[in-house]
Every structure is written in structure tokens, then in C-alpha cells.
N, C-alpha and C. Protein backbone atom coordinates (compact mmCIF):
# COMPACT_ATOMS: atom_id res chain seq x y z
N UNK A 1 -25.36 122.16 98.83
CA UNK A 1 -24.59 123.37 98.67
C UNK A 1 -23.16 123.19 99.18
N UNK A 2 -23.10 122.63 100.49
CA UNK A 2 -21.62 122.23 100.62
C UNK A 2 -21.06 121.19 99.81
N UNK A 3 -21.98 120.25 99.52
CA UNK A 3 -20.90 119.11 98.86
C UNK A 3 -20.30 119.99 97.45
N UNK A 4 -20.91 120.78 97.18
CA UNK A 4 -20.59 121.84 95.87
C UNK A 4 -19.16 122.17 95.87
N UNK A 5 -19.26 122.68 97.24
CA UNK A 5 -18.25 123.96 97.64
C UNK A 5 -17.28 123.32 98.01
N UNK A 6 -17.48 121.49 98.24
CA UNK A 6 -16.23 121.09 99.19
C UNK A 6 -15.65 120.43 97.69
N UNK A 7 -16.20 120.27 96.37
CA UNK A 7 -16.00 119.37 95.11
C UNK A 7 -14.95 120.62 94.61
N UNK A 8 -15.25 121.87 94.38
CA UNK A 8 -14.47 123.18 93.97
C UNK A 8 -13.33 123.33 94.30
N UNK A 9 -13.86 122.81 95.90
CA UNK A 9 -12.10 123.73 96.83
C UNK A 9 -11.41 122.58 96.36
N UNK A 10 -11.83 120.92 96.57
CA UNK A 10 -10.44 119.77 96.37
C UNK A 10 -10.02 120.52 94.88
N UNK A 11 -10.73 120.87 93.81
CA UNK A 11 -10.66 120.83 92.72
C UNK A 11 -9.08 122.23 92.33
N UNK A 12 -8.91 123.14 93.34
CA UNK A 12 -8.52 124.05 93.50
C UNK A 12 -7.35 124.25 94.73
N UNK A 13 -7.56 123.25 95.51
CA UNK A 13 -6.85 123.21 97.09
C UNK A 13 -5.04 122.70 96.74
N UNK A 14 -4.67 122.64 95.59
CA UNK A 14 -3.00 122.10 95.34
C UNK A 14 -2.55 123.30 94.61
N UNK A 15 -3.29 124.34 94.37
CA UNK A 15 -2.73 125.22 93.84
C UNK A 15 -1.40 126.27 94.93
N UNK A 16 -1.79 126.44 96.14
CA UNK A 16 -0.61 126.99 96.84
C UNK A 16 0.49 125.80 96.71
N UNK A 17 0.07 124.81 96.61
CA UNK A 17 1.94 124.09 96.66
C UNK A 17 2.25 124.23 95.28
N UNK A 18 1.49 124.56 94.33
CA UNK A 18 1.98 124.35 93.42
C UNK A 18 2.83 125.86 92.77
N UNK A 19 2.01 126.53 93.53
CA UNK A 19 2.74 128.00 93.59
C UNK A 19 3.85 128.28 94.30
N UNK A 20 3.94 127.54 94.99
CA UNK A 20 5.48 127.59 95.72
C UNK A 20 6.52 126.44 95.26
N UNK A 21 6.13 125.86 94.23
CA UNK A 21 7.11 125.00 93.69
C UNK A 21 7.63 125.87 92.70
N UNK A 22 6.56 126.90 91.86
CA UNK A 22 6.89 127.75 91.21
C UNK A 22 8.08 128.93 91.16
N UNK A 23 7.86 129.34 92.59
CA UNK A 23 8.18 130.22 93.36
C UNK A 23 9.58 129.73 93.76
N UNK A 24 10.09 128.69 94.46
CA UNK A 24 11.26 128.43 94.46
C UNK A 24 11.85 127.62 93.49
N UNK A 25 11.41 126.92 92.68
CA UNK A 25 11.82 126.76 91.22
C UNK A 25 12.27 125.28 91.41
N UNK A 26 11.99 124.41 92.68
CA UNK A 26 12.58 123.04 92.94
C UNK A 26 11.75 122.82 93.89
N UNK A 27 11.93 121.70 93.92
CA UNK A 27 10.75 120.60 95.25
C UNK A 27 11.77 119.40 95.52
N UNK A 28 11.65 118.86 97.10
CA UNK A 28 11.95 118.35 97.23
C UNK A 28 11.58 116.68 96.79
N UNK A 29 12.21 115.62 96.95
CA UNK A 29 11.62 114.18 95.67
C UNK A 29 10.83 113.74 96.96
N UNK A 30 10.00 114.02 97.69
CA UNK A 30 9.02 113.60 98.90
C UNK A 30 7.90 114.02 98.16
N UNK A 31 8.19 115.40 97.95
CA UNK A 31 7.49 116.81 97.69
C UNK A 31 6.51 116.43 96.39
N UNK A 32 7.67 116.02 95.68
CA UNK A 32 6.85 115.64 94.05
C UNK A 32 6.45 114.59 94.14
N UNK A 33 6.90 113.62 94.84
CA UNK A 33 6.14 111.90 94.32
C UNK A 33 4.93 112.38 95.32
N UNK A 34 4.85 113.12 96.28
CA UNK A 34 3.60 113.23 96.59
C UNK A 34 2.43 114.57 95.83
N UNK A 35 2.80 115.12 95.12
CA UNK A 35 1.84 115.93 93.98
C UNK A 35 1.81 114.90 93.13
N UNK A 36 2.70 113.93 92.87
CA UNK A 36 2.36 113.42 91.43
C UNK A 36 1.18 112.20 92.13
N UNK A 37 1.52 111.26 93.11
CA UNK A 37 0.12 110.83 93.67
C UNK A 37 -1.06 111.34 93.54
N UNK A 38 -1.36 112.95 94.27
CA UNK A 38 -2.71 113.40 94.50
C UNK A 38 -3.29 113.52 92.92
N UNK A 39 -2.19 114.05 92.29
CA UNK A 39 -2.63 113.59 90.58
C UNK A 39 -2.99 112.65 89.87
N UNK A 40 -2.37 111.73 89.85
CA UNK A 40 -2.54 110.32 89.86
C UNK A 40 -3.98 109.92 90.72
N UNK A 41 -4.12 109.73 91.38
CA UNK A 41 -5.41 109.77 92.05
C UNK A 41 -6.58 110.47 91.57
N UNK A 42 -6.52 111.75 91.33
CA UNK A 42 -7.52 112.82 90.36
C UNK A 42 -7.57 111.88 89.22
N UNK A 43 -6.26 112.00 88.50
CA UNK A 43 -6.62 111.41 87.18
C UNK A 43 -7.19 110.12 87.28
N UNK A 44 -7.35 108.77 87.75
CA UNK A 44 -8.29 107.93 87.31
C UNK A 44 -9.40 107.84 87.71
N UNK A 45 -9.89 109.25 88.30
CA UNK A 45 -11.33 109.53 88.03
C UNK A 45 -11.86 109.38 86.86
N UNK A 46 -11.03 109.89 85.57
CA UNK A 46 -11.57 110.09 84.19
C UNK A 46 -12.02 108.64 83.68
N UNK A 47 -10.78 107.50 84.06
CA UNK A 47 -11.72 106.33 83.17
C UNK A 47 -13.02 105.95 84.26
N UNK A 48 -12.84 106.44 85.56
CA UNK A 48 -14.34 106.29 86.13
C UNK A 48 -15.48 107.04 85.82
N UNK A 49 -15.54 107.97 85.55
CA UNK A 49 -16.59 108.86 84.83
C UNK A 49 -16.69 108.17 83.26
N UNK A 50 -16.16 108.02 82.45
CA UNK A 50 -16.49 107.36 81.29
C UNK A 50 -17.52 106.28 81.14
N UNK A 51 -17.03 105.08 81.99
CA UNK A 51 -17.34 104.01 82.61
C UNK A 51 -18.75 104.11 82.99
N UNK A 52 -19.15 105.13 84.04
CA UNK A 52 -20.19 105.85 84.75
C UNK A 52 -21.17 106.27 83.72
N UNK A 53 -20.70 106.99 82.72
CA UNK A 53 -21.25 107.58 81.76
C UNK A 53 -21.89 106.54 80.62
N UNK A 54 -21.13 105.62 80.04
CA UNK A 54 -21.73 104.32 79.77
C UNK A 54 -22.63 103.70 79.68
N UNK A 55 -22.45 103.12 80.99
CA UNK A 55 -23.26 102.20 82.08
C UNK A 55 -24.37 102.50 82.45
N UNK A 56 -24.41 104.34 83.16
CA UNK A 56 -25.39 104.49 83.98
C UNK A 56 -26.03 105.63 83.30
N UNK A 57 -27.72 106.50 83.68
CA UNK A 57 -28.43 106.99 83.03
C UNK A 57 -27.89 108.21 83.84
N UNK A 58 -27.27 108.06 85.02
CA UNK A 58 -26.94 109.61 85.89
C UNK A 58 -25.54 110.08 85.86
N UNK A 59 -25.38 110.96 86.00
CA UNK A 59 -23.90 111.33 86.29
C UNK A 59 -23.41 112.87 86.16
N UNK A 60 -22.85 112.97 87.20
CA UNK A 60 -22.52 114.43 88.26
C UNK A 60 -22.14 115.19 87.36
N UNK A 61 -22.08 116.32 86.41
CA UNK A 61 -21.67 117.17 85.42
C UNK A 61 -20.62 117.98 86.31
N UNK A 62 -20.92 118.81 87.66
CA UNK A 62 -19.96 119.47 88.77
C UNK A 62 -18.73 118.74 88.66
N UNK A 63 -19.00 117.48 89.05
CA UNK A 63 -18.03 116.65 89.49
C UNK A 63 -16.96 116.38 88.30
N UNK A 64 -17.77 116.31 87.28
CA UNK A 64 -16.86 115.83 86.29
C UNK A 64 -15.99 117.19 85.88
N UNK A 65 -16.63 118.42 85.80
CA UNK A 65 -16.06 119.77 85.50
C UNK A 65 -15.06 119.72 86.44
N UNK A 66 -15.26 120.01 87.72
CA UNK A 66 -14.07 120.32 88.84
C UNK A 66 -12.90 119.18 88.46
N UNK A 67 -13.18 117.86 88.50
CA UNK A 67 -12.34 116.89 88.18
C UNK A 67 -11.37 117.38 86.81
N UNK A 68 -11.71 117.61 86.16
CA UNK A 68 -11.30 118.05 84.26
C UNK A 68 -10.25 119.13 84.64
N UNK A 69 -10.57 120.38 85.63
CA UNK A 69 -10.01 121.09 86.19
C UNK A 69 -9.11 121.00 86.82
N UNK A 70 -9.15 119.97 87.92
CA UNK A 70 -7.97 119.50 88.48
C UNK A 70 -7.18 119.07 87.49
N UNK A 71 -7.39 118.27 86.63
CA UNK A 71 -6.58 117.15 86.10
C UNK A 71 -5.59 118.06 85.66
N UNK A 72 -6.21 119.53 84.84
CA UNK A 72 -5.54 120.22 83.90
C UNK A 72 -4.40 121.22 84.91
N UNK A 73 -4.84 121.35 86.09
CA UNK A 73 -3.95 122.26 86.79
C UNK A 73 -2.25 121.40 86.75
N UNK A 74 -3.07 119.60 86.96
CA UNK A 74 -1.74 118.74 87.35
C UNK A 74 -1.34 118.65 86.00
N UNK A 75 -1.13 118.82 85.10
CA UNK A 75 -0.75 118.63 83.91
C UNK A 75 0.84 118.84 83.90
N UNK A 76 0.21 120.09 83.60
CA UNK A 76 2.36 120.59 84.01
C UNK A 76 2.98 120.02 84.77
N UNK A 77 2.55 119.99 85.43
CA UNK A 77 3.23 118.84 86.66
C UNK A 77 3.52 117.70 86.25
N UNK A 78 2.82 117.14 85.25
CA UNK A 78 2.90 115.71 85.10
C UNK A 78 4.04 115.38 84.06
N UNK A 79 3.83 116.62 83.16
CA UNK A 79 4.86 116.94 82.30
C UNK A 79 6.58 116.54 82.88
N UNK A 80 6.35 117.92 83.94
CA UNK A 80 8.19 117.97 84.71
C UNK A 80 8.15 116.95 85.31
N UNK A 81 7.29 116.16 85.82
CA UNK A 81 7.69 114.86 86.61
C UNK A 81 8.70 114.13 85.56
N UNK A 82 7.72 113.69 84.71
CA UNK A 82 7.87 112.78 83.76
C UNK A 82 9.71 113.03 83.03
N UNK A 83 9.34 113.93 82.95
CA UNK A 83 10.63 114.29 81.72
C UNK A 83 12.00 115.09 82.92
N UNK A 84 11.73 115.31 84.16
CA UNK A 84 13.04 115.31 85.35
C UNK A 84 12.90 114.00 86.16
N UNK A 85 11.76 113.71 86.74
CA UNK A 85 12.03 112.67 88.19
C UNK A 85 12.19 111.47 87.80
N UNK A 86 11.23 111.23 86.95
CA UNK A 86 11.14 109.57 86.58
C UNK A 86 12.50 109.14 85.13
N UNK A 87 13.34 110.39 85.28
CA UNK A 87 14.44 109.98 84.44
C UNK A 87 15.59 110.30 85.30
N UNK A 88 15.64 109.97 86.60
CA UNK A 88 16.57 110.42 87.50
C UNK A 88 17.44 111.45 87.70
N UNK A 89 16.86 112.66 87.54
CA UNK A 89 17.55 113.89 87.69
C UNK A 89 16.70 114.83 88.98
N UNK A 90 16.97 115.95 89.28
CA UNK A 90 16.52 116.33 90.04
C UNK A 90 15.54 117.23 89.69
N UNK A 91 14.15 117.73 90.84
CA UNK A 91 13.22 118.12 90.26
C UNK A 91 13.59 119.67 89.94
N UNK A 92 13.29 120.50 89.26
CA UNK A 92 13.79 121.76 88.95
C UNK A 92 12.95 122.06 87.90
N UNK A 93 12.29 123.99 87.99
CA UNK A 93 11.09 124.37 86.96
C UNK A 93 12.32 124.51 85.94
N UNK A 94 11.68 124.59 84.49
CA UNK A 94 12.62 125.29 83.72
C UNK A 94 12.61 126.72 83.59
N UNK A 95 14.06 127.44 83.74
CA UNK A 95 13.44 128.94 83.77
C UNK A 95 12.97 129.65 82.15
């Protein structure tokens, strides 16, 4: 029951920073290369679940849902990274 509850909250737990990136409309470049990590990190769960899925006869359906979830929250994110930080400009939402 906890490992449930603790798979949900990671799955859900970046949403206040991500609401306050919202909220002030810029992040500092610490700020973002470290959301775009915890993303980065989420995301190559997916070719591990594939892999998993494959290979093996078991595999976590929770895990893979909450994961899918995350991935999609970081999306946008991955978006403005991509197309402000990693083209050397500064990070900023579009209004």
C-alpha cells in the first residue's frame, strides 16, 4: 500500500516547481538543467519497461501508469528546454 502511494506522489511531486515556473514565467539555468535531469531520468524508464515487457512474463502496470504520467507532465518542459536553453537563450514561458 505504501510502495503505491510513494510510486503516485514521485509520479506527481514536480508539479509545485513546475507551477511556480509557471507562475513567474522564468527559471533560473540551475533551476531547469535540474527539471530537465529529473525528466531525463523518468524518461528512460520507458526503454526499461519495454525491455522488461519483452523479456520478462511480469511487469508493474502502476508503475508503468505513474511513470507515462510523469513523463507527460515533463513534456512541456522538455519542449521549452529544448527550443530556449539548449539553443542558448534564456529560460522564459511563452506568454
Amino acid at each position: 500500500m505504501l510502495w503505491a502511494f510513494s510510486i503516485w506522489l514521485e509520479s506527481v511531486a514536480i508539479l509545485p516547481q513546475l507551477f511556480m515556473v509557471q507562475r513567474t514565467g522564468s527559471a533560473e539555468t540551475i533551476t531547469t538543467h535540474y527539471i530537465f535531469a529529473l525528466g531525463a531520468y523518468r524518461a528512460l524508464y520507458i526503454p526499461n519497461w519495454i525491455y522488461r515487457y519483452l523479456t520478462s512474463t511480469f511487469w508493474d502496470p502502476l508503475s508503468v501508469i505513474a511513470g507515462i504520467v510523469q513523463t507527460i507532465l515533463y513534456s512541456d518542459f522538455f519542449y521549452i528546454y529544448y527550443t530556449k536553453v539548449l539553443q542558448g537563450r534564456k529560460f522564459e514561458l511563452p506568454v
